[in-house]
Protein backbone atom coordinates (compact mmCIF):
# COMPACT_ATOMS: atom_id res chain seq x y z
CA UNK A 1 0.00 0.00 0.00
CA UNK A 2 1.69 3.24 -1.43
CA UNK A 3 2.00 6.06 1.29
CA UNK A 4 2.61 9.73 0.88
CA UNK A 5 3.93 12.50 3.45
CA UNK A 6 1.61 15.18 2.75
CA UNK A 7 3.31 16.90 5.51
CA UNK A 8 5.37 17.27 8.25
CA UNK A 9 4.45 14.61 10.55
CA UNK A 10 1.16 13.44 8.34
CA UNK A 11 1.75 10.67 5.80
CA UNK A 12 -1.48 8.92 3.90
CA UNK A 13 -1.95 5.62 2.56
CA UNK A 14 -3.61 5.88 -0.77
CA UNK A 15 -4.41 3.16 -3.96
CA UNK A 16 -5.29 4.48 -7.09
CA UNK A 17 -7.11 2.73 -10.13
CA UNK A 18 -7.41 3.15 -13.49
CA UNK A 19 -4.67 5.03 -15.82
CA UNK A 20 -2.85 8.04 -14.75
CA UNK A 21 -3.36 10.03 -17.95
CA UNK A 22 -7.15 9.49 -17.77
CA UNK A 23 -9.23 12.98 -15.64
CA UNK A 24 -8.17 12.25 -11.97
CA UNK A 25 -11.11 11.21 -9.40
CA UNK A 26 -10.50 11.90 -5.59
CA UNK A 27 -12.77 9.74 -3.19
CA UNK A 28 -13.37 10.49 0.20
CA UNK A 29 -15.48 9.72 3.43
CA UNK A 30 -15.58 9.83 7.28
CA UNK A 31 -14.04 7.42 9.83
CA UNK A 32 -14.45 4.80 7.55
CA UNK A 33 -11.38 3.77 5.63
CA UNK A 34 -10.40 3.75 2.15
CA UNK A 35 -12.21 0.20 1.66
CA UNK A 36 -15.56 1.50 2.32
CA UNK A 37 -15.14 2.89 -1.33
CA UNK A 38 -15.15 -0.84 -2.71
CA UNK A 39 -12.59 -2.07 -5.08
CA UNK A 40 -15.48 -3.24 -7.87
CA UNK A 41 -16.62 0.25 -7.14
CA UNK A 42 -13.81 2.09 -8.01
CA UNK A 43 -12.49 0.06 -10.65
CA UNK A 44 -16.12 0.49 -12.43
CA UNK A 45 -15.20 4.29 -12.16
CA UNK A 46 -11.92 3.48 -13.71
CA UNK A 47 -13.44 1.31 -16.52
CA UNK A 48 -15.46 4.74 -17.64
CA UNK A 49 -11.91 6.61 -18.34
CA UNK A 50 -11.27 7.79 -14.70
CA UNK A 51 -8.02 7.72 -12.92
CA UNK A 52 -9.74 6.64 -9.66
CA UNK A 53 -7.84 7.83 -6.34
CA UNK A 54 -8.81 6.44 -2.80
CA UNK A 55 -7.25 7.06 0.30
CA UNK A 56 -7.27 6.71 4.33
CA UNK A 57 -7.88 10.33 5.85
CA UNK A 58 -6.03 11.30 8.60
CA UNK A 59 -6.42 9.60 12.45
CA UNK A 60 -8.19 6.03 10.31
CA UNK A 61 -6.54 2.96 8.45
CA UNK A 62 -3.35 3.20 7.41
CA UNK A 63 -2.59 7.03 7.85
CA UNK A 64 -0.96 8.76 10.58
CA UNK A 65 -2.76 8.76 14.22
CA UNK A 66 -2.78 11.79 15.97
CA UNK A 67 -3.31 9.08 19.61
CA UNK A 68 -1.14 11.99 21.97
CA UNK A 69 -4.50 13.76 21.80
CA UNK A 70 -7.22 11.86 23.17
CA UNK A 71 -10.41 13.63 22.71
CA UNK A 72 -13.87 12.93 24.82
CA UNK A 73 -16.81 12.87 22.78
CA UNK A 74 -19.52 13.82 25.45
CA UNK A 75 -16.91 16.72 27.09
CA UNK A 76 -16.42 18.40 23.73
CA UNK A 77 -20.41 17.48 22.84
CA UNK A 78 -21.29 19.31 25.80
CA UNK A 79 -18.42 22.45 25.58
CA UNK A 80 -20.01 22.97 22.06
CA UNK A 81 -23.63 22.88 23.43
CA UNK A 82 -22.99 25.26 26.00
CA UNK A 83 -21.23 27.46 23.96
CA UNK A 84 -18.02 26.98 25.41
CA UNK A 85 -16.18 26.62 21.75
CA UNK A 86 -12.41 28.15 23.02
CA UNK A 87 -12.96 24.95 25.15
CA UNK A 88 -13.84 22.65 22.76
CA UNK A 89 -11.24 23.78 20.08
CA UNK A 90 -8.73 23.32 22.70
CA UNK A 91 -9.62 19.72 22.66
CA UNK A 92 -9.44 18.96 19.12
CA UNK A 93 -5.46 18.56 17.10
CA UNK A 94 -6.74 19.60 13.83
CA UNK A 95 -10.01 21.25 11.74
CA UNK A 96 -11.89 20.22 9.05
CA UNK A 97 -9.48 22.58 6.79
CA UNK A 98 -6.64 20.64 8.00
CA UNK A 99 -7.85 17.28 6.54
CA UNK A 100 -9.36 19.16 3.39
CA UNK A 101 -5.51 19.76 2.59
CA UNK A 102 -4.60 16.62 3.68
CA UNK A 103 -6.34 15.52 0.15
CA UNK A 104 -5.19 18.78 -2.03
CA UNK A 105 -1.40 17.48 -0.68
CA UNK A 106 -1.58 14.03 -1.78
CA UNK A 107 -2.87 15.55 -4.76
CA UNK A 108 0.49 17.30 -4.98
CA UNK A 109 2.62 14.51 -4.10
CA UNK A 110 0.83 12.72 -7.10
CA UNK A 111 1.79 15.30 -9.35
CA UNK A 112 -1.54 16.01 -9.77
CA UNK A 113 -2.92 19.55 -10.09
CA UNK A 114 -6.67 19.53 -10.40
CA UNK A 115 -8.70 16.64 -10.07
CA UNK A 116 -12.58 16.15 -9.55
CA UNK A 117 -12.96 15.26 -5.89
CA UNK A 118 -16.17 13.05 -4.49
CA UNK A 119 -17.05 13.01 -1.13
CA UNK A 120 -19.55 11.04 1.10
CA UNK A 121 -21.12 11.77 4.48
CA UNK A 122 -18.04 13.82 6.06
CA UNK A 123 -16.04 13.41 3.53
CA UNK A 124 -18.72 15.36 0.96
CA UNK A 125 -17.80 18.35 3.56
CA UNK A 126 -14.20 17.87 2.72
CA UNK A 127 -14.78 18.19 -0.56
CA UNK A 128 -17.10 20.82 -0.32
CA UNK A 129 -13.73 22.97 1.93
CA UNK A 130 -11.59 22.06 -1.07
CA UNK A 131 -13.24 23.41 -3.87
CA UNK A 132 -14.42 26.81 -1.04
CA UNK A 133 -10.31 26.68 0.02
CA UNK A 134 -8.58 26.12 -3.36
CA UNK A 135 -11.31 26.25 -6.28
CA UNK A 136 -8.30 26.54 -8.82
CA UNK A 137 -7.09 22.64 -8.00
CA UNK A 138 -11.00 21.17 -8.13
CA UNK A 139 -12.32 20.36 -11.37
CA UNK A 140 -15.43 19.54 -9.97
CA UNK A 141 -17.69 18.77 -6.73
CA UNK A 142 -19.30 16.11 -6.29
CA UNK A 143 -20.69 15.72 -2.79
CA UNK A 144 -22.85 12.87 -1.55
CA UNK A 145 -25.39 12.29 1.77
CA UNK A 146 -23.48 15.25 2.89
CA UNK A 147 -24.66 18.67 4.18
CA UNK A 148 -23.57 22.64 4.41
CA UNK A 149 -22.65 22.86 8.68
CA UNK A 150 -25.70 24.45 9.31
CA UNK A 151 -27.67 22.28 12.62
CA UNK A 152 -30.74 22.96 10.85
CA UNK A 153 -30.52 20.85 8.01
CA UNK A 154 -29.38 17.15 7.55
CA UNK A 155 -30.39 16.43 10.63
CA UNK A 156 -29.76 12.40 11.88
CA UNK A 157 -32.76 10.17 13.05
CA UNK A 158 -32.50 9.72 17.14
CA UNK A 159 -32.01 6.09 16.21
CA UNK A 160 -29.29 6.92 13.47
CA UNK A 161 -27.87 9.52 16.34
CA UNK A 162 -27.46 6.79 18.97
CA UNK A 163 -25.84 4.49 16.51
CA UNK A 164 -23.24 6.76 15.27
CA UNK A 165 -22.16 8.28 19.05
CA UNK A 166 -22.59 4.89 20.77
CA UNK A 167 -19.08 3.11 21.76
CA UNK A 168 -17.91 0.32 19.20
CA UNK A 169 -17.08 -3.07 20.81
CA UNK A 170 -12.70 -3.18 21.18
CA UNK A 171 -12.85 -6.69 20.37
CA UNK A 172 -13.02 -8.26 16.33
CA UNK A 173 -15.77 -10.28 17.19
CA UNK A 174 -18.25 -8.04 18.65
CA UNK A 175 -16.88 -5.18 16.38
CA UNK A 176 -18.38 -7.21 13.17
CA UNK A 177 -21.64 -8.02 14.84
CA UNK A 178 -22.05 -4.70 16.10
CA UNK A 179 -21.81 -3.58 12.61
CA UNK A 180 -25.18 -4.63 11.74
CA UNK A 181 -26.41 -1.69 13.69
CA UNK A 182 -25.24 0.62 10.66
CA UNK A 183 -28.66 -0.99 9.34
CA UNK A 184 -30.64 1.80 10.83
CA UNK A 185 -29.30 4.08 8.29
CA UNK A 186 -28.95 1.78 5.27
CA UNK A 187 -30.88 1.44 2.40
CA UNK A 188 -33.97 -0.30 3.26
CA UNK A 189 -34.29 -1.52 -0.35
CA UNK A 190 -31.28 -2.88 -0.81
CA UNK A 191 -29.64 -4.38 2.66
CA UNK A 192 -27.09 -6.26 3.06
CA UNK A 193 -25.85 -7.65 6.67
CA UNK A 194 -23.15 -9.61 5.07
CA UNK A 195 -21.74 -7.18 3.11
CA UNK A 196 -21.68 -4.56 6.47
CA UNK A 197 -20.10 -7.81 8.33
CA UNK A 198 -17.15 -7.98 5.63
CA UNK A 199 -16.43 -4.14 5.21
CA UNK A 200 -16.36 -4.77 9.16
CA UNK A 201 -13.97 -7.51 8.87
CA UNK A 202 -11.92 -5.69 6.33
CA UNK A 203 -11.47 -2.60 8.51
CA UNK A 204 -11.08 -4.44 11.73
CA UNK A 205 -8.13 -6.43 10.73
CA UNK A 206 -6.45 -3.42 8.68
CA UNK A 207 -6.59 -1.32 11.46
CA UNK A 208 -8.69 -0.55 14.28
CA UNK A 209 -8.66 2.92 15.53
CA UNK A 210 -11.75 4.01 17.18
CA UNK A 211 -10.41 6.71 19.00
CA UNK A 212 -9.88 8.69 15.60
CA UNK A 213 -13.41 8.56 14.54
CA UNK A 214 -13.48 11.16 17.84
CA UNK A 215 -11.04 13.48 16.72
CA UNK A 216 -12.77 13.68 13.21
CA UNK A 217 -16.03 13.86 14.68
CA UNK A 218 -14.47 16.98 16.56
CA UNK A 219 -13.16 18.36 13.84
CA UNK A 220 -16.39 17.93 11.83
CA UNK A 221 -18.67 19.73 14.42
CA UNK A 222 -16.16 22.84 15.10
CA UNK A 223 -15.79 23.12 11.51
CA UNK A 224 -19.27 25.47 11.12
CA UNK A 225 -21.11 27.03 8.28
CA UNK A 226 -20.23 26.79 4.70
CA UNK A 227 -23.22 28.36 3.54
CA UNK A 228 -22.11 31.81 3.19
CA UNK A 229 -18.83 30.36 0.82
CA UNK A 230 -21.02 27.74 -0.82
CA UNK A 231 -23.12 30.75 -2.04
CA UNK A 232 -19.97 32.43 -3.68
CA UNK A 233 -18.96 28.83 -5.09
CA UNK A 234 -18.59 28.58 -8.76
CA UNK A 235 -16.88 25.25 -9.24
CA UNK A 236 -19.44 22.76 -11.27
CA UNK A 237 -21.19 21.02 -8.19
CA UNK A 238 -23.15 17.51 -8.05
CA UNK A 239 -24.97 16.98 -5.16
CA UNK A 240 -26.26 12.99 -4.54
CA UNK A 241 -28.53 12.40 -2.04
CA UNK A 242 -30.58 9.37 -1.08
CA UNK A 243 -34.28 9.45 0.03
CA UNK A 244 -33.90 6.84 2.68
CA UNK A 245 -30.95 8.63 4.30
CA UNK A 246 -31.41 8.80 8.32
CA UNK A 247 -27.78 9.72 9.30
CA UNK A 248 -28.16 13.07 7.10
CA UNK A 249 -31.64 13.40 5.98
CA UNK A 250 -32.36 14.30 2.39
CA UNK A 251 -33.03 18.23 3.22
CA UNK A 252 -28.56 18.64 3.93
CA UNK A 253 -28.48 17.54 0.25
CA UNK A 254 -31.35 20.03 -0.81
CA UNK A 255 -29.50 22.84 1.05
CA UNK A 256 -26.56 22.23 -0.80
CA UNK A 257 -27.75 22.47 -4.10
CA UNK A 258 -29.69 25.26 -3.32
CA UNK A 259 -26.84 27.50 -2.09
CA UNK A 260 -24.69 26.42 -4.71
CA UNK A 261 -25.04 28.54 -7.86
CA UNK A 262 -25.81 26.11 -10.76
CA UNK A 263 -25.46 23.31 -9.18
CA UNK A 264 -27.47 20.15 -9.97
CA UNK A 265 -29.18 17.83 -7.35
CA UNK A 266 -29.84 14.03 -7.84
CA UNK A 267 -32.49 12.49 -4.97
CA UNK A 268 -32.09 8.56 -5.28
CA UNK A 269 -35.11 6.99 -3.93
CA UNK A 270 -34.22 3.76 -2.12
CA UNK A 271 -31.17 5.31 -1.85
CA UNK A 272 -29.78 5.37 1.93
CA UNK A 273 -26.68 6.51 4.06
CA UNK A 274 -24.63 4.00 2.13
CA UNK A 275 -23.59 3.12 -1.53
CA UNK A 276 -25.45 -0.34 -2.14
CA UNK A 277 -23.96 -2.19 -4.92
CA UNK A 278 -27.46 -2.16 -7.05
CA UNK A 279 -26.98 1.30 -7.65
CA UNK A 280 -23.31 1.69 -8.54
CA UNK A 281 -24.91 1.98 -12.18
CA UNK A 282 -26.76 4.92 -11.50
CA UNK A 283 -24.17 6.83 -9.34
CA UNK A 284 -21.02 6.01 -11.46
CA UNK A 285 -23.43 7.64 -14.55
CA UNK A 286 -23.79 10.76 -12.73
CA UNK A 287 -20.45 10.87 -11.89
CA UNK A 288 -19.01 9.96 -15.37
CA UNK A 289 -21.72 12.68 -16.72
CA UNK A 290 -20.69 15.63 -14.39
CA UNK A 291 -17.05 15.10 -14.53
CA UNK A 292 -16.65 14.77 -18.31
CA UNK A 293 -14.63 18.10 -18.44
CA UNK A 294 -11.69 19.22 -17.92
């Protein structure tokens, strides 16, 4: 597995598909590692004349931990609620911004100077603080069951909430069954407990690093409001969004495309906080569509 140092002390593990000459693709979520973008996935990208790009953010899988800052997720929760945010940014290493460049610098390292960059969940707000940061090295936005920052919109399910703040299980077995539990926010159409179990499995035996999710998670809530730059935005935005999604409803998409001038918005019914393979077709079309420019 091919690692870059992006910068001083921050090195990320990355896999790439495809051929280098073709219009690069940069994927992206949260917490999750670069499996969760699946190999058939991304070499179905690749088949359509995409140089496909995956990689491990910061603090997950294979990239540098940031462990010599252990954050607590209820203490900074509660700092933020009471509007104690000195507090709570004193608790986190790094910002949203800091794992936006994360991407642009592996970018670099590739030799690569603008690329079309796809992001999911957390890592559609990564993308979205690239192209707002450095618009001149994004091609294109693509950003999927994501939202803008604002609390008002793409708001989780108190089922989906207690899921995705709950403590995961330290050892591999209970780890994989727990996974299961990401069913409250999957597509209902198209579930798949194995196929959670395995991407469990996977990520479990690469490499297990809970505490990281925190510091994301951190970084993620003291990151705030895009909406005033995703007004001003004029890179070529795609915004994907799936009907069924509890984790972020449907409305963080519809905000998105809204404040984004031009920007188009596909709603995918059936469609929840996850990627099913059944509809790989239809998102690797819109994909292939929106980023066939250069």
């Amino acid at each position: 597995m091919p690692i870059a140092e992006v910068s001083p002390g921050v090195s990320i593990a990355y896999e790439t598909f495809g051929d280098p000459s073709d219009a690069p693709v940069l994927l992206m979520g949260f917490s999750a590692q670069m499996i969760a973008w699946h190999e058939d996935f991304c070499r179905a990208l690749a088949s359509r004349g995409r140089y496909v790009i995956r990689y491990d953010n910061r603090d997950c899988g294979l990239s540098t931990k940031f462990d010599d800052h252990p954050v607590d997720t209820g203490r900074l929760i509660a700092a933020v609620s009471s509007g104690d945010i000195p507090s709570a940014l004193a608790m986190v290493p790094y910002t949203l911004q800091d794992m936006a460049d994360d991407g642009l610098d592996l970018l670099t390292a590739l030799g690569i100077e603008r690329a079309h960059v796809v992001g999911s969940s957390m890592g559609g707000m990564l993308a979205q603080t690239m192209a707002i940061s450095r618009p001149t090295r994004v091609l294109t936005l693509t950003s999927m069951m994501s939202s803008t920052g604002e609390p008002e919109y793409g708001r989780s399910s108190p089922e989906a909430q207690a899921v995705v703040s709950g403590p995961k299980p330290a050892d591999r077995e209970g780890y994989i069954a727990a996974a299961e539990k990401d069913l409250v926010w999957a597509s209902n159409r198209y579930c798949d407990p194995a196929a959670l179990r395995e991407l469990a499995a996977g990520s479990y035996d690469r490499a297990y690093c809970p505490a990281g999710a925190g510091r994301q998670l951190g970084a993620l809530i003291l990151s705030g409001s895009r909406a005033p730059a995703l007004r001003e935005l004029r890179v070529p935005t795609l915004v994907i969004h799936g009907l069924d999604d509890t984790l972020i409803d449907p409305g963080g998409g519809e905000r998105t495309a809204a404040l984004v001038p031009g920007a188009k918005l596909l709603l995918i019914p059936g469609m929840g906080h996850d990627r099913p393979r059944e509809l790989w077709p239809e998102i690797n079309d819109a994909i292939e569509a929106h980023t066939d420019r250069e």
